[in-house]
N, C-alpha and C. Protein backbone atom coordinates (compact mmCIF):
# COMPACT_ATOMS: atom_id res chain seq x y z
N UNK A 1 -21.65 -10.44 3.58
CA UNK A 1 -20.44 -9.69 3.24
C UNK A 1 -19.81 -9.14 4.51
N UNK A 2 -18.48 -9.30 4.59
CA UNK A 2 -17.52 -8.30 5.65
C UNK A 2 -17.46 -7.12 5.40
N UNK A 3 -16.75 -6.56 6.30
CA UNK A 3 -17.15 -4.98 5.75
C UNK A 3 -15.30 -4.65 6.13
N UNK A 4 -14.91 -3.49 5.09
CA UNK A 4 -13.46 -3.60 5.60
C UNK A 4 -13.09 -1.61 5.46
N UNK A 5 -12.78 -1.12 5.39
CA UNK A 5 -12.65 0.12 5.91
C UNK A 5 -10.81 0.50 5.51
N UNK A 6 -10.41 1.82 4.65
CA UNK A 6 -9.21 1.96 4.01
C UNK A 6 -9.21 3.26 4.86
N UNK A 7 -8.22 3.94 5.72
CA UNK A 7 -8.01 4.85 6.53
C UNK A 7 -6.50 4.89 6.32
N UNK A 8 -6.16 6.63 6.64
CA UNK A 8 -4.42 6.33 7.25
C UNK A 8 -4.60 6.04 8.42
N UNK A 9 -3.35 6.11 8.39
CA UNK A 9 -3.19 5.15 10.18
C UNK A 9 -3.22 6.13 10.68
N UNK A 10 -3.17 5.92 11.50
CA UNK A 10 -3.27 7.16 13.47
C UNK A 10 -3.31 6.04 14.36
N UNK A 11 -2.67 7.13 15.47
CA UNK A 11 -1.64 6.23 16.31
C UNK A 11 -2.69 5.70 17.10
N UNK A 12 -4.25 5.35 16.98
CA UNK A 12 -4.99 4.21 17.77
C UNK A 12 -4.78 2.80 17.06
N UNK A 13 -4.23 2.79 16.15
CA UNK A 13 -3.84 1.76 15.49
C UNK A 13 -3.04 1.10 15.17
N UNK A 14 -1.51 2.07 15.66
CA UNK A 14 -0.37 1.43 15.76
C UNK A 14 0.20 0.14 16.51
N UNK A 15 -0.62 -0.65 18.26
CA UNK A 15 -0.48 -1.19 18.60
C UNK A 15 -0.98 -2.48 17.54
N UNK A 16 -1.82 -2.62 16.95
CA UNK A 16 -2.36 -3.41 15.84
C UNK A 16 -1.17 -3.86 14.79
N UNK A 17 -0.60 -2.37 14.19
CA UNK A 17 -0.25 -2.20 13.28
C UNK A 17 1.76 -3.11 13.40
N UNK A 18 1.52 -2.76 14.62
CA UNK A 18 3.25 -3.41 15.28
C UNK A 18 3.34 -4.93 14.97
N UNK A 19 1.77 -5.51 15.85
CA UNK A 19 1.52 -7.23 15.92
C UNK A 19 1.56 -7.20 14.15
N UNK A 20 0.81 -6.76 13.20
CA UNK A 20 1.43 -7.39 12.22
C UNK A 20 2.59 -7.09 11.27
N UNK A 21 3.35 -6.22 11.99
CA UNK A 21 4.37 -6.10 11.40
C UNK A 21 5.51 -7.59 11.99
N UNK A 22 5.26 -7.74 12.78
CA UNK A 22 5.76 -8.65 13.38
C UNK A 22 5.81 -10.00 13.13
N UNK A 23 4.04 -10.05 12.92
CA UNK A 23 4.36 -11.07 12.09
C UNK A 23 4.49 -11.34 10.87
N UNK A 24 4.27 -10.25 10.09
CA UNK A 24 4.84 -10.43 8.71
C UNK A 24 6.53 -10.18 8.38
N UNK A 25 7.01 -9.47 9.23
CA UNK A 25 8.75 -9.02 9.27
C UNK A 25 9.22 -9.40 10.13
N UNK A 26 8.69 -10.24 11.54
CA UNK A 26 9.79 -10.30 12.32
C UNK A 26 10.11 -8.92 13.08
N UNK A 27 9.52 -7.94 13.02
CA UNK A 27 9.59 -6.40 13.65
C UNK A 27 10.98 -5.91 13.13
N UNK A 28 10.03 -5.24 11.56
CA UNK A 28 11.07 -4.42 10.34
C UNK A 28 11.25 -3.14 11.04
N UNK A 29 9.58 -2.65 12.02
CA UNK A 29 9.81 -1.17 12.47
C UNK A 29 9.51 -1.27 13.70
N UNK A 30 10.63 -0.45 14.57
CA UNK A 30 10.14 -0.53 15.94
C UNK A 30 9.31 0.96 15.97
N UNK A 31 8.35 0.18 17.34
CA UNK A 31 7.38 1.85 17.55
C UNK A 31 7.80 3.24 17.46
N UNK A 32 9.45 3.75 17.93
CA UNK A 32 9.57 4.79 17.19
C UNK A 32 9.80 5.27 16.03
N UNK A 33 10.04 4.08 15.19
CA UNK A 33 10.10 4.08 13.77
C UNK A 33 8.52 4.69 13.46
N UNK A 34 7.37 3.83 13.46
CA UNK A 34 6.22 3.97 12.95
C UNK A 34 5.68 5.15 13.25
N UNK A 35 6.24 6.05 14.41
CA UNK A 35 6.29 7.35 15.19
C UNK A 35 6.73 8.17 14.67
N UNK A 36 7.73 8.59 13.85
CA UNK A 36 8.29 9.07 13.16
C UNK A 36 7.54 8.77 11.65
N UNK A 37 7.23 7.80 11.11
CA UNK A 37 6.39 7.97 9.87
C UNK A 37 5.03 8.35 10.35
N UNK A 38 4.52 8.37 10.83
CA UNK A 38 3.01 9.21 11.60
C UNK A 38 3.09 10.47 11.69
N UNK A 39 4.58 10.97 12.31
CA UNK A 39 4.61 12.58 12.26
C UNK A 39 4.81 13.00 11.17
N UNK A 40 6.00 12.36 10.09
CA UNK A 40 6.08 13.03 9.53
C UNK A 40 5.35 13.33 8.15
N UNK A 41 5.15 14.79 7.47
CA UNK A 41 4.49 14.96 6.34
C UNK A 41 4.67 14.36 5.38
N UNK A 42 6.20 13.69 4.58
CA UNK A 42 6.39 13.08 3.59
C UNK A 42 5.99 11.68 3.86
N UNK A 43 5.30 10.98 4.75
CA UNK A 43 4.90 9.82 4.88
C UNK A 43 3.52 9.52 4.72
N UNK A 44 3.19 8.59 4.10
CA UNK A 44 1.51 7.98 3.61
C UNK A 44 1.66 7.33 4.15
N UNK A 45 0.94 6.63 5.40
CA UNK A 45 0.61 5.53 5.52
C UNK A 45 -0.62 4.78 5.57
N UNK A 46 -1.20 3.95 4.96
CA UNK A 46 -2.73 3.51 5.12
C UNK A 46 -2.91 2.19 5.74
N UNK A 47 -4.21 1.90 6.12
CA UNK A 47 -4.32 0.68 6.96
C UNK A 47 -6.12 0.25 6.39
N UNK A 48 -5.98 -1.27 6.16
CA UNK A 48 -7.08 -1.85 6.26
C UNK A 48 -7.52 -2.93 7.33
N UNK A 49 -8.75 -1.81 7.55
CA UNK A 49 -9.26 -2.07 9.18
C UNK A 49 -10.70 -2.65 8.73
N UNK A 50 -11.03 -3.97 10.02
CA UNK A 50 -12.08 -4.65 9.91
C UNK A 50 -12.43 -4.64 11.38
N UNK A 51 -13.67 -4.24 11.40
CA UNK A 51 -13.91 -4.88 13.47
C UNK A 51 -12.76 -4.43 14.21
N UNK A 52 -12.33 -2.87 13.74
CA UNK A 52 -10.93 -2.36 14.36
C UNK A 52 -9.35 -3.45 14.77
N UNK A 53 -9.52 -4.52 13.64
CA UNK A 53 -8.17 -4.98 13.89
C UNK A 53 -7.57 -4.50 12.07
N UNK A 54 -6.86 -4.67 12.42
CA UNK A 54 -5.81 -4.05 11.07
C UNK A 54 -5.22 -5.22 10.37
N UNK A 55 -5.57 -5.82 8.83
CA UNK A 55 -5.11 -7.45 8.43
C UNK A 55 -4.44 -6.54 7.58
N UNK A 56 -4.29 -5.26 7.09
CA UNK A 56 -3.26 -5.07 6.28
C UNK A 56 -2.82 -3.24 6.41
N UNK A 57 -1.16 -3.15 6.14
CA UNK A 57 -1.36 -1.67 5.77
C UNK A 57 -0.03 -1.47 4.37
N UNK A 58 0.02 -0.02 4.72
CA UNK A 58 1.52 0.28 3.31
C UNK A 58 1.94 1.20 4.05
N UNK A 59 2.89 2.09 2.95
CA UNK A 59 3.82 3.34 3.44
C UNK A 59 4.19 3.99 2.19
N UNK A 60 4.66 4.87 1.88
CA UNK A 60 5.33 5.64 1.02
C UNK A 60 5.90 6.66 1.25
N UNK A 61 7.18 6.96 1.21
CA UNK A 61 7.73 8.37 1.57
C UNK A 61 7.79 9.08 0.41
N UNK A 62 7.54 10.38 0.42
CA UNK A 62 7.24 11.54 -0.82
C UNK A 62 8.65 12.28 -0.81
N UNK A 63 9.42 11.74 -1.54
CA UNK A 63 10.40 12.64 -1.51
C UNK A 63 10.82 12.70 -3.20
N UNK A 64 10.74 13.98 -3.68
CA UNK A 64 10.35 15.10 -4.13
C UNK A 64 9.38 14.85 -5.21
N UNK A 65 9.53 13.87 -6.71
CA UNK A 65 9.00 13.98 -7.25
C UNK A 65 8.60 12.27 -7.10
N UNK A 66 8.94 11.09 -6.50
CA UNK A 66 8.83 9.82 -6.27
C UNK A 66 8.10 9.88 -5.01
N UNK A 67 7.07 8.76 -4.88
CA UNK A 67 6.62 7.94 -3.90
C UNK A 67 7.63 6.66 -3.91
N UNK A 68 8.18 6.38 -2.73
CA UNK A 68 9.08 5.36 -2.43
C UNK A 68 8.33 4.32 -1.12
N UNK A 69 8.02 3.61 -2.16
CA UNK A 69 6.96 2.50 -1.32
C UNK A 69 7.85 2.07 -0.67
N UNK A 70 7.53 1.65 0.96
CA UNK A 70 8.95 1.35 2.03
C UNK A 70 8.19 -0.47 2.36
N UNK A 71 6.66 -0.29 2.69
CA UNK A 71 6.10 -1.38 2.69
C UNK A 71 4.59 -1.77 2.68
N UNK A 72 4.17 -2.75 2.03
CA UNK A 72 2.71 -3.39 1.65
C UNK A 72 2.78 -4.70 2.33
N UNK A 73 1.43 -4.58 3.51
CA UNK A 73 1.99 -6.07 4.49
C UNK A 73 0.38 -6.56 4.47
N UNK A 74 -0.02 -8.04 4.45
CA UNK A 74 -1.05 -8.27 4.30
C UNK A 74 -1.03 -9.34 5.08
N UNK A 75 -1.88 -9.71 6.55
CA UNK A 75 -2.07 -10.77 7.40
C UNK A 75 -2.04 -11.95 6.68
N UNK A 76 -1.12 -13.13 7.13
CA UNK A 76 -1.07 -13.77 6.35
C UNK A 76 -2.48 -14.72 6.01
N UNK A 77 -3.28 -14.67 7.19
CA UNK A 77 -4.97 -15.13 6.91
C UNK A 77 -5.76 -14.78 6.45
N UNK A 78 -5.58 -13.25 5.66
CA UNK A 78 -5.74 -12.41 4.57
C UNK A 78 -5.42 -12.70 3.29
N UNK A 79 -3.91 -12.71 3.32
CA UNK A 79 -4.06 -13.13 1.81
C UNK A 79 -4.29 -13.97 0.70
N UNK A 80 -4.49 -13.23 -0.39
CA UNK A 80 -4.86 -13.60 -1.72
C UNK A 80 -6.35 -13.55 -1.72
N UNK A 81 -6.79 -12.59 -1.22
CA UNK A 81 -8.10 -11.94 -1.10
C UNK A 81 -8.16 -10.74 -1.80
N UNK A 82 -6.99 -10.10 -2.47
CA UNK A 82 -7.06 -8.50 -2.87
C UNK A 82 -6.84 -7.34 -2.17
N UNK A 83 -6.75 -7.72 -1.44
CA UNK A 83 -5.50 -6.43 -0.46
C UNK A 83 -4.64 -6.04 0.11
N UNK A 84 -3.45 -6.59 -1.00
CA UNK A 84 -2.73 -6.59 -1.20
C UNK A 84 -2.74 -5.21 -2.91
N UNK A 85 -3.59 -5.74 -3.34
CA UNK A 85 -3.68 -5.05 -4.49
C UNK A 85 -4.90 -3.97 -4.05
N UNK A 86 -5.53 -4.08 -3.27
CA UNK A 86 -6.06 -2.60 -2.66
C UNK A 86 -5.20 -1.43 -2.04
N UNK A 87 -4.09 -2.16 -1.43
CA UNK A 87 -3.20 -1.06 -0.39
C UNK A 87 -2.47 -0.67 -1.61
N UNK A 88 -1.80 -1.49 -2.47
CA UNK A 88 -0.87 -0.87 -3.58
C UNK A 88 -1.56 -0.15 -4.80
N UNK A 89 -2.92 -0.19 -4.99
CA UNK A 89 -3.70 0.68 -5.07
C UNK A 89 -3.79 2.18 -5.23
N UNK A 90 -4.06 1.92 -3.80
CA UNK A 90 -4.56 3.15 -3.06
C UNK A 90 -3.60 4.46 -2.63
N UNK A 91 -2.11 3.42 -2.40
CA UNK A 91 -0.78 3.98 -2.15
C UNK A 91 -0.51 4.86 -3.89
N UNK A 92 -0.77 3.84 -4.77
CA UNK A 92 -0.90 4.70 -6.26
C UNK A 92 -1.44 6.12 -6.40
N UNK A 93 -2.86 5.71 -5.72
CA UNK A 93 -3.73 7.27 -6.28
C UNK A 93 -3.42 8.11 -5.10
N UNK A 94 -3.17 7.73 -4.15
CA UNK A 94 -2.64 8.91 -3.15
C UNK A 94 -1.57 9.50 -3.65
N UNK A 95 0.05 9.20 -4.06
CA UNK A 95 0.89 9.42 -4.92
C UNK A 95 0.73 10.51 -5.91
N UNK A 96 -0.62 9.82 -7.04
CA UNK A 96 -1.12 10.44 -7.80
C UNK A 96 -1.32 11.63 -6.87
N UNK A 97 -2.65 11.83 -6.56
CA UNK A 97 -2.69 13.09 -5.31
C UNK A 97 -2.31 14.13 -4.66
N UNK A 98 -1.29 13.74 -4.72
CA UNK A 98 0.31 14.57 -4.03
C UNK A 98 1.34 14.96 -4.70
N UNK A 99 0.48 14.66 -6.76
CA UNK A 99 1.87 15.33 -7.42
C UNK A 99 2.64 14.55 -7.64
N UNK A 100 2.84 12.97 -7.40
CA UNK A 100 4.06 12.36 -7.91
C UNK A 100 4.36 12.02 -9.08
N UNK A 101 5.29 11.88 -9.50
CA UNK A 101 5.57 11.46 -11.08
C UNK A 101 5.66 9.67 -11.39
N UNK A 102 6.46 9.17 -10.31
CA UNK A 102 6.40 7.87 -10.52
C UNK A 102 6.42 6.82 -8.98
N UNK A 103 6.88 6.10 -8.91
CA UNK A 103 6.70 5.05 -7.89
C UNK A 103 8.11 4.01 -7.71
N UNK A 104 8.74 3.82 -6.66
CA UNK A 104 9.86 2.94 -6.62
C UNK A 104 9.77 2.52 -5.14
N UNK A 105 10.19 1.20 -5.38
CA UNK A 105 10.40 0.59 -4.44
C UNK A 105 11.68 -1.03 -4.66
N UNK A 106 11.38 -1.99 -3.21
CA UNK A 106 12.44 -2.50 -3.49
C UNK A 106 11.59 -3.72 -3.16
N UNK A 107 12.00 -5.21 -3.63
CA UNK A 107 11.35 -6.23 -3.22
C UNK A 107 12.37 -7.67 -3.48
N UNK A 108 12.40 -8.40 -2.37
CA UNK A 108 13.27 -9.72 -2.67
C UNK A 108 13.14 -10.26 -4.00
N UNK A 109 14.01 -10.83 -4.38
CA UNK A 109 14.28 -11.35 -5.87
C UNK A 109 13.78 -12.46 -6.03
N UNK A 110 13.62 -13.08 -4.73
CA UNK A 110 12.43 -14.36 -4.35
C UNK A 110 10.94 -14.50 -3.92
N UNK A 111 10.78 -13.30 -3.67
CA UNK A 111 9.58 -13.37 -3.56
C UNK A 111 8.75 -12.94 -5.25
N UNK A 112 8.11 -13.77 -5.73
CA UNK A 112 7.42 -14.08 -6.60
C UNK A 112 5.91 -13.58 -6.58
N UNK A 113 5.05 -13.84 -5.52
CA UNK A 113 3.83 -13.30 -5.44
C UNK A 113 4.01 -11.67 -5.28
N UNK A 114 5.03 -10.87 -4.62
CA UNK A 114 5.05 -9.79 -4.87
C UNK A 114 5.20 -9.28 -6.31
N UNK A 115 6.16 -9.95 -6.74
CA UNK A 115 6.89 -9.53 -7.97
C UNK A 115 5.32 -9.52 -9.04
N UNK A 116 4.60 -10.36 -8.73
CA UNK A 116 3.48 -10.14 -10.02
C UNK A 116 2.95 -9.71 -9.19
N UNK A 117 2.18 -9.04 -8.74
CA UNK A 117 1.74 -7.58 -7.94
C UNK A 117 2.18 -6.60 -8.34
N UNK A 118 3.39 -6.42 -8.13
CA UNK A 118 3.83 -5.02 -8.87
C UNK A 118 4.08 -4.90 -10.62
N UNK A 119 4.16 -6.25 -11.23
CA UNK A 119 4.58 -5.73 -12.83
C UNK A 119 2.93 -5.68 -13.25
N UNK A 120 2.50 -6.28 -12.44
CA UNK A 120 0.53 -6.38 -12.96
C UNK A 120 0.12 -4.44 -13.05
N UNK A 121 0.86 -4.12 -11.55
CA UNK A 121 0.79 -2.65 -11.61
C UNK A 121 1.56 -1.63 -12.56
N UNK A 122 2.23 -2.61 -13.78
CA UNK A 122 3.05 -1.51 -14.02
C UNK A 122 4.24 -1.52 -14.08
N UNK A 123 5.22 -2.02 -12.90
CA UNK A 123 6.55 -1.88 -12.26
C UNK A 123 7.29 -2.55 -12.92
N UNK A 124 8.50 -1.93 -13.27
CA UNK A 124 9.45 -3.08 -14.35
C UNK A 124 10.96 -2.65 -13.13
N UNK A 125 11.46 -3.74 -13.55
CA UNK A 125 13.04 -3.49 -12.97
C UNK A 125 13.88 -3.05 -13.49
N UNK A 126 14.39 -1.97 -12.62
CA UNK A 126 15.26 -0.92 -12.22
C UNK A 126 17.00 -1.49 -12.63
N UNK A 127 16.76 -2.40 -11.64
CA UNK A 127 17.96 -2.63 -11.00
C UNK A 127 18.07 -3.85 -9.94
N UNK A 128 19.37 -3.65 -9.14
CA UNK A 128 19.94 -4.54 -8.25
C UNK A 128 20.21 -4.26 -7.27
N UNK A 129 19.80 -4.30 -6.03
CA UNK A 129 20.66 -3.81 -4.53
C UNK A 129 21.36 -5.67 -4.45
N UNK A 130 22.36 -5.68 -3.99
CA UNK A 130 23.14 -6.75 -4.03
C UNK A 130 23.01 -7.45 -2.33
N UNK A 131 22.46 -8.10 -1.66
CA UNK A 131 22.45 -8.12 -0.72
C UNK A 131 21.87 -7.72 0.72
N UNK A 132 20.98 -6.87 -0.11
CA UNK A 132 20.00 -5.96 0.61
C UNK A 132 19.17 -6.26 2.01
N UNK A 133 18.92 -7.31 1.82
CA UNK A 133 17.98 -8.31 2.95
C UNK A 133 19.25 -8.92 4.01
N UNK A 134 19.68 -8.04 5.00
CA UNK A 134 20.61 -8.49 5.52
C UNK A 134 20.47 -9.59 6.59
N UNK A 135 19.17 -9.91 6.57
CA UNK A 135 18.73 -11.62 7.15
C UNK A 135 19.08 -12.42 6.72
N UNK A 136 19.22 -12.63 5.53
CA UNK A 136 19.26 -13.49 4.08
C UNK A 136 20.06 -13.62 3.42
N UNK A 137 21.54 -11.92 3.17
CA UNK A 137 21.82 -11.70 2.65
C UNK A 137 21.45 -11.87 1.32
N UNK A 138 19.63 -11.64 0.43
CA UNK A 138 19.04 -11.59 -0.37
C UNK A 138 19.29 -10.95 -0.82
N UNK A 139 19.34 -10.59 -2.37
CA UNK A 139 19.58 -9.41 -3.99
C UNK A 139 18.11 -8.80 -3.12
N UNK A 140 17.89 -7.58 -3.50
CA UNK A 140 16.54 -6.74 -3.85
C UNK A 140 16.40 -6.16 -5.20
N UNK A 141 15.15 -6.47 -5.51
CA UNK A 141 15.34 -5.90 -6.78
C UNK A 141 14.77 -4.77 -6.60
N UNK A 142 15.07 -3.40 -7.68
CA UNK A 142 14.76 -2.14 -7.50
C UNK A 142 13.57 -1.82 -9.21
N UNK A 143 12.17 -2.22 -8.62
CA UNK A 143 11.21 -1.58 -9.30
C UNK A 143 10.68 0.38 -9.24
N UNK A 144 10.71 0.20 -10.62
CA UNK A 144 10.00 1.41 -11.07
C UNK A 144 8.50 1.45 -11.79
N UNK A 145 7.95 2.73 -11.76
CA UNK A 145 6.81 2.82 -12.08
C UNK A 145 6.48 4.38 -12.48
N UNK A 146 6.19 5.04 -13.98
CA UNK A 146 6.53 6.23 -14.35
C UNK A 146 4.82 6.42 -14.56
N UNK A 147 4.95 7.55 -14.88
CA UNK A 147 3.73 8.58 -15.53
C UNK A 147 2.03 8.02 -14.59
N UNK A 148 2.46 8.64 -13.61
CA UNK A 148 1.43 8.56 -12.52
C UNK A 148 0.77 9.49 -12.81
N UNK A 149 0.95 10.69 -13.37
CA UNK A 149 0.73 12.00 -13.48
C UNK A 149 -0.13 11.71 -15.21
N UNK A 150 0.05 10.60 -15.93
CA UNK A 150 -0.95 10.73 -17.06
C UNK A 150 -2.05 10.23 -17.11
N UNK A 151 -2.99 10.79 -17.78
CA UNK A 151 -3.86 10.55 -18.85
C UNK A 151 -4.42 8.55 -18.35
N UNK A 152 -3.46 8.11 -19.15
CA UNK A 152 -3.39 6.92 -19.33
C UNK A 152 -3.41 6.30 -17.84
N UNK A 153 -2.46 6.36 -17.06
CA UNK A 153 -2.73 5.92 -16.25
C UNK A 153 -4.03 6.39 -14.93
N UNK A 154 -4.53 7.84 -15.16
CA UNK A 154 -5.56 7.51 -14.68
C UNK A 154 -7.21 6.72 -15.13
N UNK A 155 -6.87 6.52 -16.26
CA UNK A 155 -7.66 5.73 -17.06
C UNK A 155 -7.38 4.03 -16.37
N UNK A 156 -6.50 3.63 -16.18
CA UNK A 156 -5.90 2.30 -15.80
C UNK A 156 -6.42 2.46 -14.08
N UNK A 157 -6.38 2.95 -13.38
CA UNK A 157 -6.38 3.20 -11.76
C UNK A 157 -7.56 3.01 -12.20
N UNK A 158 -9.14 3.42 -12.98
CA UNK A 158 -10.59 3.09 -12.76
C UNK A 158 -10.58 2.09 -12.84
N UNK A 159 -9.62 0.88 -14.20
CA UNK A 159 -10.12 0.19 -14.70
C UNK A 159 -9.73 -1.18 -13.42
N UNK A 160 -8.47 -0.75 -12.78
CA UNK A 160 -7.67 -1.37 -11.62
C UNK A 160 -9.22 -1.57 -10.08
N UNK A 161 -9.50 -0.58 -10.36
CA UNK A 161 -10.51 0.17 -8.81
C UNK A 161 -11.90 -0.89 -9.29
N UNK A 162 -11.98 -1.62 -10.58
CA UNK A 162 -13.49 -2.35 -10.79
C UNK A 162 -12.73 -3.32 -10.21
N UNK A 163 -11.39 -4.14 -11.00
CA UNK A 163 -11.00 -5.21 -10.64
C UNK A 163 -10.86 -5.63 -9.00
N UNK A 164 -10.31 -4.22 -8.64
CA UNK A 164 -10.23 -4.96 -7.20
C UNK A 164 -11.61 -4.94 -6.44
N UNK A 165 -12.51 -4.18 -6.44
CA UNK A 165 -13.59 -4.32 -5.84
C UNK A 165 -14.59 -5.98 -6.13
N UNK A 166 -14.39 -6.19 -7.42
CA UNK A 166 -14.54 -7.32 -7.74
C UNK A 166 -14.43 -8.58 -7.14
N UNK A 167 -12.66 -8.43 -6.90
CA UNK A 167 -11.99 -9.50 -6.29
C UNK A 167 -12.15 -10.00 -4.88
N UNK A 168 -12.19 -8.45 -4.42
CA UNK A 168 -13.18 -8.32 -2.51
C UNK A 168 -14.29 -9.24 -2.61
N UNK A 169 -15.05 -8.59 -3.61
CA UNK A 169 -16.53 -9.46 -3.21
C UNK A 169 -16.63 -10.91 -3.77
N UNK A 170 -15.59 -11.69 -4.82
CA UNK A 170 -15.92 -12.39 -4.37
C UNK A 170 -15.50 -13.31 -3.32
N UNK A 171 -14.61 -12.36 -2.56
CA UNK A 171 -14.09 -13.19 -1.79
C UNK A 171 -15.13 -12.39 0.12
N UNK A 172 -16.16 -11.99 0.07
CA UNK A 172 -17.12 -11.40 0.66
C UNK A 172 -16.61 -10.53 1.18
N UNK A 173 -16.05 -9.66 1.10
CA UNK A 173 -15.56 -8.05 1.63
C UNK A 173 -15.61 -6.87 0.59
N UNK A 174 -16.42 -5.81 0.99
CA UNK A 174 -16.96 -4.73 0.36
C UNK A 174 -16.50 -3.47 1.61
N UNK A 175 -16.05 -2.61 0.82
CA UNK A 175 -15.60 -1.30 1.36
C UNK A 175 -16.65 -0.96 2.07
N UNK A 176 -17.00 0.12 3.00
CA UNK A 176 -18.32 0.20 3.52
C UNK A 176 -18.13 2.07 3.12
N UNK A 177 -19.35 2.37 3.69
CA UNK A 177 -19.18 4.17 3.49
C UNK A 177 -18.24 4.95 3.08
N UNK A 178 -18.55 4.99 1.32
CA UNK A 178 -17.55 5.56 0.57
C UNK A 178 -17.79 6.87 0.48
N UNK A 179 -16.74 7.30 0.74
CA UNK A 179 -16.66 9.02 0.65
C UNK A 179 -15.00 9.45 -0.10
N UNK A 180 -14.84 10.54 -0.46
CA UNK A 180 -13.96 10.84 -0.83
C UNK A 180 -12.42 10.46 -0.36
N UNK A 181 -11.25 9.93 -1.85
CA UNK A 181 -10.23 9.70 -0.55
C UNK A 181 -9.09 11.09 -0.43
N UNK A 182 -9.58 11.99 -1.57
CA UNK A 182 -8.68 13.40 -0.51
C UNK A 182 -9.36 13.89 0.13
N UNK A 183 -10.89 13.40 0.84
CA UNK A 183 -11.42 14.16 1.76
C UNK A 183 -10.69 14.79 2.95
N UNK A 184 -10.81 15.83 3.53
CA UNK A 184 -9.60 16.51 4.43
C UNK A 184 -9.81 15.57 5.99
N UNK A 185 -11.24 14.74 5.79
CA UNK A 185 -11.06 14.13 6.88
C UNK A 185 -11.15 12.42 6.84
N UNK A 186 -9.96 12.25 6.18
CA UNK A 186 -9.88 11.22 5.40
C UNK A 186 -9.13 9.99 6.53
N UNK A 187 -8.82 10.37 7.34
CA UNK A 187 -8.43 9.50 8.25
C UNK A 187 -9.41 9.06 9.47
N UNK A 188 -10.54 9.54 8.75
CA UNK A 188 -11.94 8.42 9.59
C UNK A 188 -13.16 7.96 8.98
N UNK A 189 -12.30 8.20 7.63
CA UNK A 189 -13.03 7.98 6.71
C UNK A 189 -12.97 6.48 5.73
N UNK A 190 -13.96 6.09 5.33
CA UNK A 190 -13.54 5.38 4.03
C UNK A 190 -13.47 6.04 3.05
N UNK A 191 -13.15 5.24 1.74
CA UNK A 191 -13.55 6.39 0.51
C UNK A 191 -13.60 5.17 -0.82
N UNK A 192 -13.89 5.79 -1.71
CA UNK A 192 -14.33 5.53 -3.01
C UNK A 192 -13.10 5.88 -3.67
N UNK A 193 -12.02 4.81 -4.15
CA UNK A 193 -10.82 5.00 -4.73
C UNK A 193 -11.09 5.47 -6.56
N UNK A 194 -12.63 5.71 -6.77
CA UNK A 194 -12.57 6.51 -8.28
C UNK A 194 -11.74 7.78 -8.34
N UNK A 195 -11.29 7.23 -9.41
CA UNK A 195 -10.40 9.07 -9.78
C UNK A 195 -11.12 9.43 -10.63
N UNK A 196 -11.27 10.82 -10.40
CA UNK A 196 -11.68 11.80 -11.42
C UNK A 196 -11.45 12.49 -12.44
């Protein structure tokens, strides 16, 4: 088994974190961008780290009662291993965590493997940004995702947290030293994505 490790980011990881932004976007954020989501408080960002290289991370900005997922990037020699659905995850119960009510974000109208990622999670469409992808001039579509804050859905996040651990191993990667993930020292930490 590999061993793979769920942390926020900190800035020993940003040089990592750039190369695959790069190559997954073409460089969506330049370093003072990712500088600015590091400082600031309304920003989550997490990273999955192996042998200290980084094959995947996310983002979410907390603004007020929404987590606004900005991005979920997964090496492309990574995916379809499940972490993809670990970071969007994890970005969930942190959300949860922090009081949010629901979840939105935006995703090409062509991309398809995202799109069942997020309705698997939940996410139905919103809406239309018309053009959004100004590479492409691509539609974005505008997913939602409500009642983070119930019952029900923390019932769904356990049942989510077997599946993906599942999916890791059989693809040989297991979280290593699980500890809490609102532990206060959670950014050198792994953790155990059970909710309580």
């Amino acid at each position: 088994m590999n061993s793979i490790t769920l942390r926020t980011l900190a800035r020993d990881l940003l040089p990592a974190v750039l190369e695959l932004d790069q190559l997954c976007f073409g460089g969506l954020w330049t370093p003072e961008g990712y500088q600015r989501e590091l400082d600031s408080p309304n920003s989550e960002l997490l990273a999955i780290v192996t042998q200290e290289t980084v094959i995947g991370y996310g983002c979410f900005w907390a603004i007020l009662e929404e987590a606004h997922i900005t991005i979920v990037a997964v090496h492309p020699n990574h995916q379809r291993q499940g972490f993809g659905h670990l970071l969007l995850y994890a970005l969930l119960v942190r959300a949860r965590q922090r009081g949010m009510e629901r979840a939105t974000l935006e995703v090409r109208i062509s991309n398809q493997s995202a799109l069942s990622l997020y309705e698997k999670y939940g996410f139905k469409v919103a809406g239309t940004r018309k053009k959004y992808y100004t590479d492409t001039d691509e539609d974005a579509l505008i997913l939602w995702r409500s009642g983070l804050q119930s019952v029900e859905f923390a019932t769904l996040l356990n049942i989510w947290e077997d599946q993906i651990s599942d999916r890791l191993k059989q693809h040989q990667w297991i979280l290593k030293n699980l500890s809490e993930l609102n532990s206060p020292n959670f950014s050198n930490l792994d953790f155990s994505l059970r909710i309580q």
